[in-house]
PDB file of N, CA and C in Angstrom:
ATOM      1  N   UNK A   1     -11.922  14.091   2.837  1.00  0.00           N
ATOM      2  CA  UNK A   1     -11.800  13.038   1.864  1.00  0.00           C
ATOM      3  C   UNK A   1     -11.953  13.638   0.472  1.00  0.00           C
ATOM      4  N   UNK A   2     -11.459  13.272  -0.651  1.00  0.00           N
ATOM      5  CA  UNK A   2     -11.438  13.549  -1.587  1.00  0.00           C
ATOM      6  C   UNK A   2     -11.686  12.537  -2.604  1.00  0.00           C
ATOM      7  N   UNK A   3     -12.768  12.581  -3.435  1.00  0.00           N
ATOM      8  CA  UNK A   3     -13.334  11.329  -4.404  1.00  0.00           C
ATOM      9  C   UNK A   3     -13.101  11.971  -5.622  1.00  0.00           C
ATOM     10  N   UNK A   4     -12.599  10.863  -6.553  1.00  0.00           N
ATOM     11  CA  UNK A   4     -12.466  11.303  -8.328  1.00  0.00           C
ATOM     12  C   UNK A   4     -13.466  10.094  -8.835  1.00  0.00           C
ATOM     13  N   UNK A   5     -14.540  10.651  -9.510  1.00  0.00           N
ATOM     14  CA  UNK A   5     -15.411   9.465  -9.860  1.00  0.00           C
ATOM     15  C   UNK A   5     -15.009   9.367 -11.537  1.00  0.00           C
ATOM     16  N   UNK A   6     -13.969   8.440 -12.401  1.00  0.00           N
ATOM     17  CA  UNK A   6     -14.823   8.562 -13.811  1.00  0.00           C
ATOM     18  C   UNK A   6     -14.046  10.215 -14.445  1.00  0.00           C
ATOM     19  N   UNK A   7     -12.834  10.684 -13.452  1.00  0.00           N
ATOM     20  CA  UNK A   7     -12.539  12.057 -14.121  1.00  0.00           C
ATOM     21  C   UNK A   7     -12.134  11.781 -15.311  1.00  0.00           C
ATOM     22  N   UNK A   8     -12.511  12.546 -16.652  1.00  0.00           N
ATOM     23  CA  UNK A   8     -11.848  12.900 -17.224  1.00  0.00           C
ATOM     24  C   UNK A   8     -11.343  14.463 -17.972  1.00  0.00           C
ATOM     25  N   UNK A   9     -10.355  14.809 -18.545  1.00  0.00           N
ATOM     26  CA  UNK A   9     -10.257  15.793 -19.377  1.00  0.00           C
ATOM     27  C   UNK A   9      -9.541  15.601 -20.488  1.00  0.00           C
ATOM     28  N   UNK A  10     -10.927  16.110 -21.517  1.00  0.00           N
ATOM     29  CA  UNK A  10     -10.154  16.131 -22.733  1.00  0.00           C
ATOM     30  C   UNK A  10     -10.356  17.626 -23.247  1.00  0.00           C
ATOM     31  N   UNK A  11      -9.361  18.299 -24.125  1.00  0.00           N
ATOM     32  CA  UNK A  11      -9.099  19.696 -25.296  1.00  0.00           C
ATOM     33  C   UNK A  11      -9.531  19.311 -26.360  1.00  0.00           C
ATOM     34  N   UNK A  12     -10.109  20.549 -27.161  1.00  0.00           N
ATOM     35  CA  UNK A  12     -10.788  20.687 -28.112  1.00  0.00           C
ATOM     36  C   UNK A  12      -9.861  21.313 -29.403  1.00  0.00           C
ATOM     37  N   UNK A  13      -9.603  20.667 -30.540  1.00  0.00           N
ATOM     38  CA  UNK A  13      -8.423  21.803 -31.319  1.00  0.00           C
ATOM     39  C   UNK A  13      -9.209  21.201 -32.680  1.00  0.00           C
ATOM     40  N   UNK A  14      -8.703  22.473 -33.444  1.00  0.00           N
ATOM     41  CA  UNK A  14      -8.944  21.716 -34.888  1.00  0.00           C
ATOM     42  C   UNK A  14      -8.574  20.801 -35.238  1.00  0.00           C
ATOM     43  N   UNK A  15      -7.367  20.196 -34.630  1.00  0.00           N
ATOM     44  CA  UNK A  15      -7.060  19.069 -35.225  1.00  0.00           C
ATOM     45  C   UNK A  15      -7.907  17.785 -34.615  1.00  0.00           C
ATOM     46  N   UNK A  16      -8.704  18.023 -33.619  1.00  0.00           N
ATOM     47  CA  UNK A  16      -9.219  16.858 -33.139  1.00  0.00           C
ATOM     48  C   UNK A  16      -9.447  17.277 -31.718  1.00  0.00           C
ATOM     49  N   UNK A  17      -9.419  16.076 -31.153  1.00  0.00           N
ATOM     50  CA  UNK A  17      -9.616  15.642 -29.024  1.00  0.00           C
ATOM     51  C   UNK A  17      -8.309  15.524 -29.037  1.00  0.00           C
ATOM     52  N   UNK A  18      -7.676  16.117 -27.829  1.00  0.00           N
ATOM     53  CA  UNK A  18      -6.761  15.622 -27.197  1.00  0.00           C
ATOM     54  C   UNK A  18      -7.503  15.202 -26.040  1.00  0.00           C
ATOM     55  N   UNK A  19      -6.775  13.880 -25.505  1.00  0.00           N
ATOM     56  CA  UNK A  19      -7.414  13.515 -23.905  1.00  0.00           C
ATOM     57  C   UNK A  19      -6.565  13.775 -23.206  1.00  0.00           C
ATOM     58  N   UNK A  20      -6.299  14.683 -22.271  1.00  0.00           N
ATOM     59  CA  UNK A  20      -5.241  14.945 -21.164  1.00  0.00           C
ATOM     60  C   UNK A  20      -5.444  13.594 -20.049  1.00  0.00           C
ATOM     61  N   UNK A  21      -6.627  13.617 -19.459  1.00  0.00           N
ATOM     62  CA  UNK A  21      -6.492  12.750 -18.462  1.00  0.00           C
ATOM     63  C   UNK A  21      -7.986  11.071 -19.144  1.00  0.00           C
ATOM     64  N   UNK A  22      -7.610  10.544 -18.556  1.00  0.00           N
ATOM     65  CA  UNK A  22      -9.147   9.681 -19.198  1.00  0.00           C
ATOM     66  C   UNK A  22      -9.786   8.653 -17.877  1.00  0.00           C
ATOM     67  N   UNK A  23     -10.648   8.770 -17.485  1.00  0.00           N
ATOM     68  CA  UNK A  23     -11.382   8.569 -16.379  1.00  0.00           C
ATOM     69  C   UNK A  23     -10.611   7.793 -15.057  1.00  0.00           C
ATOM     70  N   UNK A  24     -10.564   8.807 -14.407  1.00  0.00           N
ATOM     71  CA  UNK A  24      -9.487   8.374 -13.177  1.00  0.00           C
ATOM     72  C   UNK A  24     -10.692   8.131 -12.099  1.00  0.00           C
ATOM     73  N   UNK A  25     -10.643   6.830 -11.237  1.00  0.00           N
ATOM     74  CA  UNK A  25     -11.296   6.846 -10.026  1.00  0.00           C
ATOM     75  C   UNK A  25     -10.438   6.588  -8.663  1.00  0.00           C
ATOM     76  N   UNK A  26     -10.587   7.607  -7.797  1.00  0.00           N
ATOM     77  CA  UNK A  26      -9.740   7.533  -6.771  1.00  0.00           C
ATOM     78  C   UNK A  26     -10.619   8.263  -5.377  1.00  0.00           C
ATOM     79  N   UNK A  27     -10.021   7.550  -4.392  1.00  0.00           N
ATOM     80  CA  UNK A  27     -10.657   7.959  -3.089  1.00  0.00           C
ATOM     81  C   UNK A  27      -9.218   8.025  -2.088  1.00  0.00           C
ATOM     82  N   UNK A  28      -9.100   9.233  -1.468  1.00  0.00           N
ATOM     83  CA  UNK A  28      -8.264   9.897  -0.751  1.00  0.00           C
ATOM     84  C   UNK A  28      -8.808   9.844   0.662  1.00  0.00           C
ATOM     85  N   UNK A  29      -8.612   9.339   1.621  1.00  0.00           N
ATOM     86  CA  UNK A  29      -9.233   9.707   3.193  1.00  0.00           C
ATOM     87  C   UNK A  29      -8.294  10.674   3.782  1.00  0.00           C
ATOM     88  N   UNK A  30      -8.646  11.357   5.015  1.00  0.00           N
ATOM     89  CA  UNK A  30      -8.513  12.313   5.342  1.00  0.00           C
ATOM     90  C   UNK A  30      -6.957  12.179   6.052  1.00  0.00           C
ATOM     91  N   UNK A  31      -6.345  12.375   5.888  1.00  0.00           N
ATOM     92  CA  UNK A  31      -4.834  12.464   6.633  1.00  0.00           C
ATOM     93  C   UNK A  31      -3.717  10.596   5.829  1.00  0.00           C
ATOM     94  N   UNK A  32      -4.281  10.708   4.744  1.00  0.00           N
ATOM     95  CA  UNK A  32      -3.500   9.913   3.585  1.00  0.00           C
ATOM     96  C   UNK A  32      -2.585  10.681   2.813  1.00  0.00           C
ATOM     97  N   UNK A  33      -1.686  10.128   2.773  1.00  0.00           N
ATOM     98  CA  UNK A  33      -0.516  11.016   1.802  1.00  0.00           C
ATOM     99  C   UNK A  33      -0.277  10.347   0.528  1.00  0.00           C
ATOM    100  N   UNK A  34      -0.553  11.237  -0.547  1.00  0.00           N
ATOM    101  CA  UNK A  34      -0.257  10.282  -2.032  1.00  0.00           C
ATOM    102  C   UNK A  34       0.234  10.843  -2.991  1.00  0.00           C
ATOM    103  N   UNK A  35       0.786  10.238  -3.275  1.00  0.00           N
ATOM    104  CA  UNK A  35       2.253  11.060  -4.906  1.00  0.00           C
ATOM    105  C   UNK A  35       1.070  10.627  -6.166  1.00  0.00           C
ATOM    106  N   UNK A  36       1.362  11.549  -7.172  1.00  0.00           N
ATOM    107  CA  UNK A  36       1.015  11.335  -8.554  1.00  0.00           C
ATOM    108  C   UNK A  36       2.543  11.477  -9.203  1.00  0.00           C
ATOM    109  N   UNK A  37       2.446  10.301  -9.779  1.00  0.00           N
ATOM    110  CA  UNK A  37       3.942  10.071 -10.898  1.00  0.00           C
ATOM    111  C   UNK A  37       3.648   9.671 -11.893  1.00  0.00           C
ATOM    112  N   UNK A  38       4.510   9.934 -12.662  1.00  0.00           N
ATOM    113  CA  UNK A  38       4.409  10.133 -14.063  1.00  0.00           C
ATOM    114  C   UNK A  38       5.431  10.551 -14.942  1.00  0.00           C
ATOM    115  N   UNK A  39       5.155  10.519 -16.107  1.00  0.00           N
ATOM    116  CA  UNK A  39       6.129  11.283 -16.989  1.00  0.00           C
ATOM    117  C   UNK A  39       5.227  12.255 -17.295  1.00  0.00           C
ATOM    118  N   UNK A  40       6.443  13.367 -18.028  1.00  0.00           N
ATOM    119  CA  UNK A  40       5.898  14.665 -18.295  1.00  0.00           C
ATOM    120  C   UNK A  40       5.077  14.906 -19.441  1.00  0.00           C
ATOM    121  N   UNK A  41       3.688  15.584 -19.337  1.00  0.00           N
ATOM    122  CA  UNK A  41       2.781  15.473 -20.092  1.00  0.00           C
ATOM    123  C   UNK A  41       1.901  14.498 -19.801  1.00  0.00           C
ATOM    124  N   UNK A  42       1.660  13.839 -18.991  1.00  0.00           N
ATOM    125  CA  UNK A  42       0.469  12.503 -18.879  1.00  0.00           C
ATOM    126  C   UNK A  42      -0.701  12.766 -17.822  1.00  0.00           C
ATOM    127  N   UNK A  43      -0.346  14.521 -17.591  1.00  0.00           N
ATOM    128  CA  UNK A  43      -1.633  14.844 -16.928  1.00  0.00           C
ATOM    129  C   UNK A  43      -1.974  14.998 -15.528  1.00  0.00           C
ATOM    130  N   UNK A  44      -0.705  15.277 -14.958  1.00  0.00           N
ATOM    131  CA  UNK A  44      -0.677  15.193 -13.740  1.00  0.00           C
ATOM    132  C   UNK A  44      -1.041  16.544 -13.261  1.00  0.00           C
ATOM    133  N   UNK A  45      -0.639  17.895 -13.773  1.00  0.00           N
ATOM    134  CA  UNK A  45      -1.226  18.854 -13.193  1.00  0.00           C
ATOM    135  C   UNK A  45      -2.089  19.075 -13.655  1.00  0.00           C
ATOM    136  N   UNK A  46      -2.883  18.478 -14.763  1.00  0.00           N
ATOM    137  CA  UNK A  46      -4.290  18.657 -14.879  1.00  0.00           C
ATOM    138  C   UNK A  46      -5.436  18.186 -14.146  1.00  0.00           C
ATOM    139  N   UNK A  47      -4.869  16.885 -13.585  1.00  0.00           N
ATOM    140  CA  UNK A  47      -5.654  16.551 -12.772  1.00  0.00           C
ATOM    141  C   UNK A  47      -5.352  17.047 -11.172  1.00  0.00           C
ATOM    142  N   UNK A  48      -4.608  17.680 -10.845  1.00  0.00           N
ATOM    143  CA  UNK A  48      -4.312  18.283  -9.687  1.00  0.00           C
ATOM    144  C   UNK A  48      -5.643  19.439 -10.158  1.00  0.00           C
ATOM    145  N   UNK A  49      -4.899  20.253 -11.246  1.00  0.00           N
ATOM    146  CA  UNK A  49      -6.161  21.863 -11.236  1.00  0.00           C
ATOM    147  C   UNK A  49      -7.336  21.224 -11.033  1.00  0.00           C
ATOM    148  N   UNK A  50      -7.839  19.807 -11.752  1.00  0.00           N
ATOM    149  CA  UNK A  50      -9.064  19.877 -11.499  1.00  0.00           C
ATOM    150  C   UNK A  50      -9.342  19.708  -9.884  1.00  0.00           C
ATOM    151  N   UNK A  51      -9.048  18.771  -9.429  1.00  0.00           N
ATOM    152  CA  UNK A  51      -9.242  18.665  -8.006  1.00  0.00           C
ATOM    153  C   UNK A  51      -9.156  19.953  -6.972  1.00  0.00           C
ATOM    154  N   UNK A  52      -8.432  20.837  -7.150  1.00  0.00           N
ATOM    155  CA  UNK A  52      -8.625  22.317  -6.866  1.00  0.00           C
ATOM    156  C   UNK A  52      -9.477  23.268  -7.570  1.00  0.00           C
ATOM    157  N   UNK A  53      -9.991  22.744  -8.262  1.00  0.00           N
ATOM    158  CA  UNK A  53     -10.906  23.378  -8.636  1.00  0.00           C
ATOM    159  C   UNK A  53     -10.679  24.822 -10.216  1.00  0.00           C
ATOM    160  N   UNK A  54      -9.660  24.446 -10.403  1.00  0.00           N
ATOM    161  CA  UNK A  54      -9.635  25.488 -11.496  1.00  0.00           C
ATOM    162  C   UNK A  54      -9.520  25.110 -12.660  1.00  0.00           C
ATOM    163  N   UNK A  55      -9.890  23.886 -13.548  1.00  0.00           N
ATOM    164  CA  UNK A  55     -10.400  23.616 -14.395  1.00  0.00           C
ATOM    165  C   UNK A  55     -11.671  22.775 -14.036  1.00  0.00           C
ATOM    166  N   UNK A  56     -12.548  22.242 -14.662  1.00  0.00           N
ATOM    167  CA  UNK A  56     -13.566  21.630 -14.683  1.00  0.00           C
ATOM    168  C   UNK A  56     -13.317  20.491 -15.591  1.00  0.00           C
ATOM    169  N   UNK A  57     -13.677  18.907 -14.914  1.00  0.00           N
ATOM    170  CA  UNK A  57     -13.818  18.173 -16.000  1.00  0.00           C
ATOM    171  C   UNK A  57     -14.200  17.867 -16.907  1.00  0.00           C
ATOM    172  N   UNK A  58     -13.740  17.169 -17.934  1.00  0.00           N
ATOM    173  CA  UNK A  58     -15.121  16.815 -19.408  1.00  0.00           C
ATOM    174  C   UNK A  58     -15.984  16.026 -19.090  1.00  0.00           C
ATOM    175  N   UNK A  59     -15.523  14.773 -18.106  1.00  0.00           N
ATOM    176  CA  UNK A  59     -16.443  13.690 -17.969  1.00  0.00           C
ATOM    177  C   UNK A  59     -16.060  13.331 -16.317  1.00  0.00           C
ATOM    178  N   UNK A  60     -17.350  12.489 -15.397  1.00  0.00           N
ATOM    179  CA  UNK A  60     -16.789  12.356 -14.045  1.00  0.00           C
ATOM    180  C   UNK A  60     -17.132  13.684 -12.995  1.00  0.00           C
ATOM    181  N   UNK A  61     -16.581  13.169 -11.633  1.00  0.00           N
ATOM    182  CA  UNK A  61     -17.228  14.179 -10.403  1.00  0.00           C
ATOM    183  C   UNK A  61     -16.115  14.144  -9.455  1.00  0.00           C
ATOM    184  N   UNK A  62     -15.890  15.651  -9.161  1.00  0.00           N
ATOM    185  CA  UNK A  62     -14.883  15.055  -8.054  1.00  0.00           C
ATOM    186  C   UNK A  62     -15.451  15.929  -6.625  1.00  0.00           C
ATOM    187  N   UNK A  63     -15.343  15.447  -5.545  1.00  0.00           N
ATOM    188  CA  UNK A  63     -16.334  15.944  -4.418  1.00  0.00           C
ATOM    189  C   UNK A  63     -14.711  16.119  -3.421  1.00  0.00           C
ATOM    190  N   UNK A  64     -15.089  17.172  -2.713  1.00  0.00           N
ATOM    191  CA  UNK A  64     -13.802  17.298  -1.409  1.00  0.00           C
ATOM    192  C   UNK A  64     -15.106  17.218  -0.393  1.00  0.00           C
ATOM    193  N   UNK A  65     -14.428  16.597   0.913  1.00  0.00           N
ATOM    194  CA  UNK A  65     -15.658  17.093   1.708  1.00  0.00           C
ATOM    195  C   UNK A  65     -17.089  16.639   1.695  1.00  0.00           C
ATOM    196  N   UNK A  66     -17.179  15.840   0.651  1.00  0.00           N
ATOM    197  CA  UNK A  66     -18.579  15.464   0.490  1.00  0.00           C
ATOM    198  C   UNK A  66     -19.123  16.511  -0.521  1.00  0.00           C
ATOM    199  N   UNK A  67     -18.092  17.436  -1.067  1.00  0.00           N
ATOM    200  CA  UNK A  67     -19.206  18.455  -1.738  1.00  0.00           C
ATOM    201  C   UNK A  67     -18.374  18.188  -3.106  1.00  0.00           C
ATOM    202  N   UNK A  68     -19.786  18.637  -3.969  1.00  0.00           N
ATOM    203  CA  UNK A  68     -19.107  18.866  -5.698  1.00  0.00           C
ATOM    204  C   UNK A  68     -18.202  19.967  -5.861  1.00  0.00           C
ATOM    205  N   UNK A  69     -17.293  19.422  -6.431  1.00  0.00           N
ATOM    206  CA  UNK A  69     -15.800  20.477  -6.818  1.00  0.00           C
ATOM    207  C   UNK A  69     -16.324  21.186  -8.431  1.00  0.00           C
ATOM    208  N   UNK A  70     -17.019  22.064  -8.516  1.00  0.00           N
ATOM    209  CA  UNK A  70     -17.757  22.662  -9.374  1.00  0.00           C
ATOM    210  C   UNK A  70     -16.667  24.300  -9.844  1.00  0.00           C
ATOM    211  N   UNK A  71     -15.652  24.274 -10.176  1.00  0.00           N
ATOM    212  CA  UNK A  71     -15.134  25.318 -10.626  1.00  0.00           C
ATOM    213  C   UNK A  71     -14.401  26.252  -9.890  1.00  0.00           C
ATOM    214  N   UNK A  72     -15.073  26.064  -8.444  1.00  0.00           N
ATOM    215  CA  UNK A  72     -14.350  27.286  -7.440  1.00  0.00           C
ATOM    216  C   UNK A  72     -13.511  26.351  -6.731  1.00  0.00           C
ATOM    217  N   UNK A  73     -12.259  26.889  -5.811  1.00  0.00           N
ATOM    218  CA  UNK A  73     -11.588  26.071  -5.227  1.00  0.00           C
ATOM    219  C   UNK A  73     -12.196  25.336  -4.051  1.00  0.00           C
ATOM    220  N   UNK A  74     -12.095  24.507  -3.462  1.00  0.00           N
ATOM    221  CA  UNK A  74     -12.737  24.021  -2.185  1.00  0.00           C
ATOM    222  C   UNK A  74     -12.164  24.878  -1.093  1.00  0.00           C
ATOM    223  N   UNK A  75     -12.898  25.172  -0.100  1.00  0.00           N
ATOM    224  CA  UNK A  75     -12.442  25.925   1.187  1.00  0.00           C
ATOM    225  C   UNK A  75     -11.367  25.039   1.928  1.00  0.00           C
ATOM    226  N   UNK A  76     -11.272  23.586   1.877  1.00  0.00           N
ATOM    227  CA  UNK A  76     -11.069  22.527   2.506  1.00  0.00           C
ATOM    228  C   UNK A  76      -9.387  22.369   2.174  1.00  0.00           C
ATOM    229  N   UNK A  77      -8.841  23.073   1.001  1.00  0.00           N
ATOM    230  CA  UNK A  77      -7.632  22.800   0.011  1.00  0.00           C
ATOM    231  C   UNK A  77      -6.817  23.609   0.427  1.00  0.00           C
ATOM    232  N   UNK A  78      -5.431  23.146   0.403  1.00  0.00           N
ATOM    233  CA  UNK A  78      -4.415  24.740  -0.260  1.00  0.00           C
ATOM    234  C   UNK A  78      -3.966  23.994  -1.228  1.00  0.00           C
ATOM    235  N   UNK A  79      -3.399  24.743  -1.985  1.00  0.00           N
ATOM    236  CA  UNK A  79      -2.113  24.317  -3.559  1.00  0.00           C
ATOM    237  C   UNK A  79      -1.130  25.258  -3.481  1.00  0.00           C
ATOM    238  N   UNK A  80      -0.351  24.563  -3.816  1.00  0.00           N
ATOM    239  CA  UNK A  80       1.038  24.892  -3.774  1.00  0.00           C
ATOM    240  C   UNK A  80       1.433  24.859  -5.341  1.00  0.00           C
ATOM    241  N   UNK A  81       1.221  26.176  -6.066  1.00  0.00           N
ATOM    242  CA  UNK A  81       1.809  26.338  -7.795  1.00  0.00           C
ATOM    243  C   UNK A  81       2.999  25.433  -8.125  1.00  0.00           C
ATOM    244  N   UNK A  82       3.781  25.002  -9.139  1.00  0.00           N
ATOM    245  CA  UNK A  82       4.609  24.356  -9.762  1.00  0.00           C
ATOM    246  C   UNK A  82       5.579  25.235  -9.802  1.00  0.00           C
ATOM    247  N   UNK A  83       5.000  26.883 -10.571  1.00  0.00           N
ATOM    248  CA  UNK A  83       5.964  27.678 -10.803  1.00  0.00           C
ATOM    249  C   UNK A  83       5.825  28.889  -9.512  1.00  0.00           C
ATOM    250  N   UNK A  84       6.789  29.523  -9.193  1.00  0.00           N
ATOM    251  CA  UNK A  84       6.342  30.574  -8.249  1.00  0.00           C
ATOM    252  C   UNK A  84       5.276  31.438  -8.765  1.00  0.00           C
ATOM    253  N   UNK A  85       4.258  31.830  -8.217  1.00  0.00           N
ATOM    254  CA  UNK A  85       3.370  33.012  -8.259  1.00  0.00           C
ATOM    255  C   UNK A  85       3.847  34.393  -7.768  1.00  0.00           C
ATOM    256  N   UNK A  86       5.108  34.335  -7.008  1.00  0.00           N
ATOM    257  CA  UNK A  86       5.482  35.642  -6.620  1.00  0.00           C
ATOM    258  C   UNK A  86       5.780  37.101  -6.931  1.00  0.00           C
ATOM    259  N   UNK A  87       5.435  37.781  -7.057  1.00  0.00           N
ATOM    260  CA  UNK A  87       5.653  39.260  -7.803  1.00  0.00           C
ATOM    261  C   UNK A  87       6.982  40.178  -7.214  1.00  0.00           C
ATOM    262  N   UNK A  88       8.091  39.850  -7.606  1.00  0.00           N
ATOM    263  CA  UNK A  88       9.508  40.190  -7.746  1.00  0.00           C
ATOM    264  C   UNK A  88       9.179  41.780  -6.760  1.00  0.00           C
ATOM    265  N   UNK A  89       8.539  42.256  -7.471  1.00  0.00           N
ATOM    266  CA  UNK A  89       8.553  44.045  -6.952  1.00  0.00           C
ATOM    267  C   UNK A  89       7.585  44.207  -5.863  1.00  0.00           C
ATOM    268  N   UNK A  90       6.659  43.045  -5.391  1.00  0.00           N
ATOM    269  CA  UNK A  90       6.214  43.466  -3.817  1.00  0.00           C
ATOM    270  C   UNK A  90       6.757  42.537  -2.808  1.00  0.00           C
ATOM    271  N   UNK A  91       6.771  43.157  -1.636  1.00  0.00           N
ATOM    272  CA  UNK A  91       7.785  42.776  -0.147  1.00  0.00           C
ATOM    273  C   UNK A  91       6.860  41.244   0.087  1.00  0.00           C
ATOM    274  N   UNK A  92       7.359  40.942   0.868  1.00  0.00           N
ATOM    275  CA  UNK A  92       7.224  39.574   1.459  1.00  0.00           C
ATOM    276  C   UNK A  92       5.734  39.612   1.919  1.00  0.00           C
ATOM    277  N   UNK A  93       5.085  40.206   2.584  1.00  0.00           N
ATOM    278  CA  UNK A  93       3.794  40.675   3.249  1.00  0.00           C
ATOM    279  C   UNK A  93       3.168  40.571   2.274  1.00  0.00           C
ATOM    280  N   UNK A  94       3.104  41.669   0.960  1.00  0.00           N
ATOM    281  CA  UNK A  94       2.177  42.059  -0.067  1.00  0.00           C
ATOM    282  C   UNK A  94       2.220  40.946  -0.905  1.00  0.00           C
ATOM    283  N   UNK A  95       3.175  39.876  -0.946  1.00  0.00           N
ATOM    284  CA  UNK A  95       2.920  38.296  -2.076  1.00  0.00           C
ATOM    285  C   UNK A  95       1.744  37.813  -0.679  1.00  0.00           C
TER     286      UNK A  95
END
C-alpha cells in the first residue's frame, strides 16, 4: 500500500516559492492500478520521485509498506525513468 499524507513540494529561487506539487492525499492498496494525468509541468514526476523516494517532500508523509519513504528508494518499488537511463557503449547485460 502506498499513503501520500498532506504531500507537498515546493523550490526555493530568488525569485520566490515555486510550489510544484501542494498537498496531495492519496491511498493506493496493494494490486490497484492508477494513472496520474495532467498537463505538462503540474507535477506529476515530482510527485512520482517523491514516492520513490528520490526527492523528499517540503510538507506531508508518504509511507510504502507501512514504512516512511525518507529519501532512499523503498525495497517494495521499481520505476521505470521517463527518459532512457541506458549507456549507448555498454552491452545489454552491463545496462
Amino acid at each position: 500500500m502506498i499513503t501520500l499524507d498532506k504531500v507537498g513540494k515546493a523550490y526555493q529561487s530568488r525569485q520566490g516559492t515555486t510550489h510544484a506539487v501542494g498537498e496531495v492525499s492519496l491511498t493506493i492498496e496493494a494490486g490497484e492500478f492508477v494513472s496520474i494525468v495532467g498537463p505538462s509541468g503540474c507535477g506529476k514526476s515530482t510527485l512520482l520521485n517523491m514516492i520513490a523516494g528520490f526527492l523528499r517532500p517540503t510538507t506531508g508523509a508518504i509511507h510504502v509498506d507501512g514504512r516512511l519513504v525518507d529519501g532512499q528508494v523503498p525495497p517494495a518499488l521499481g520505476y521505470i525513468f521517463q527518459k532512457d537511463t541506458l549507456l549507448p557503449w555498454f552491452s545489454v547485460k552491463k545496462n
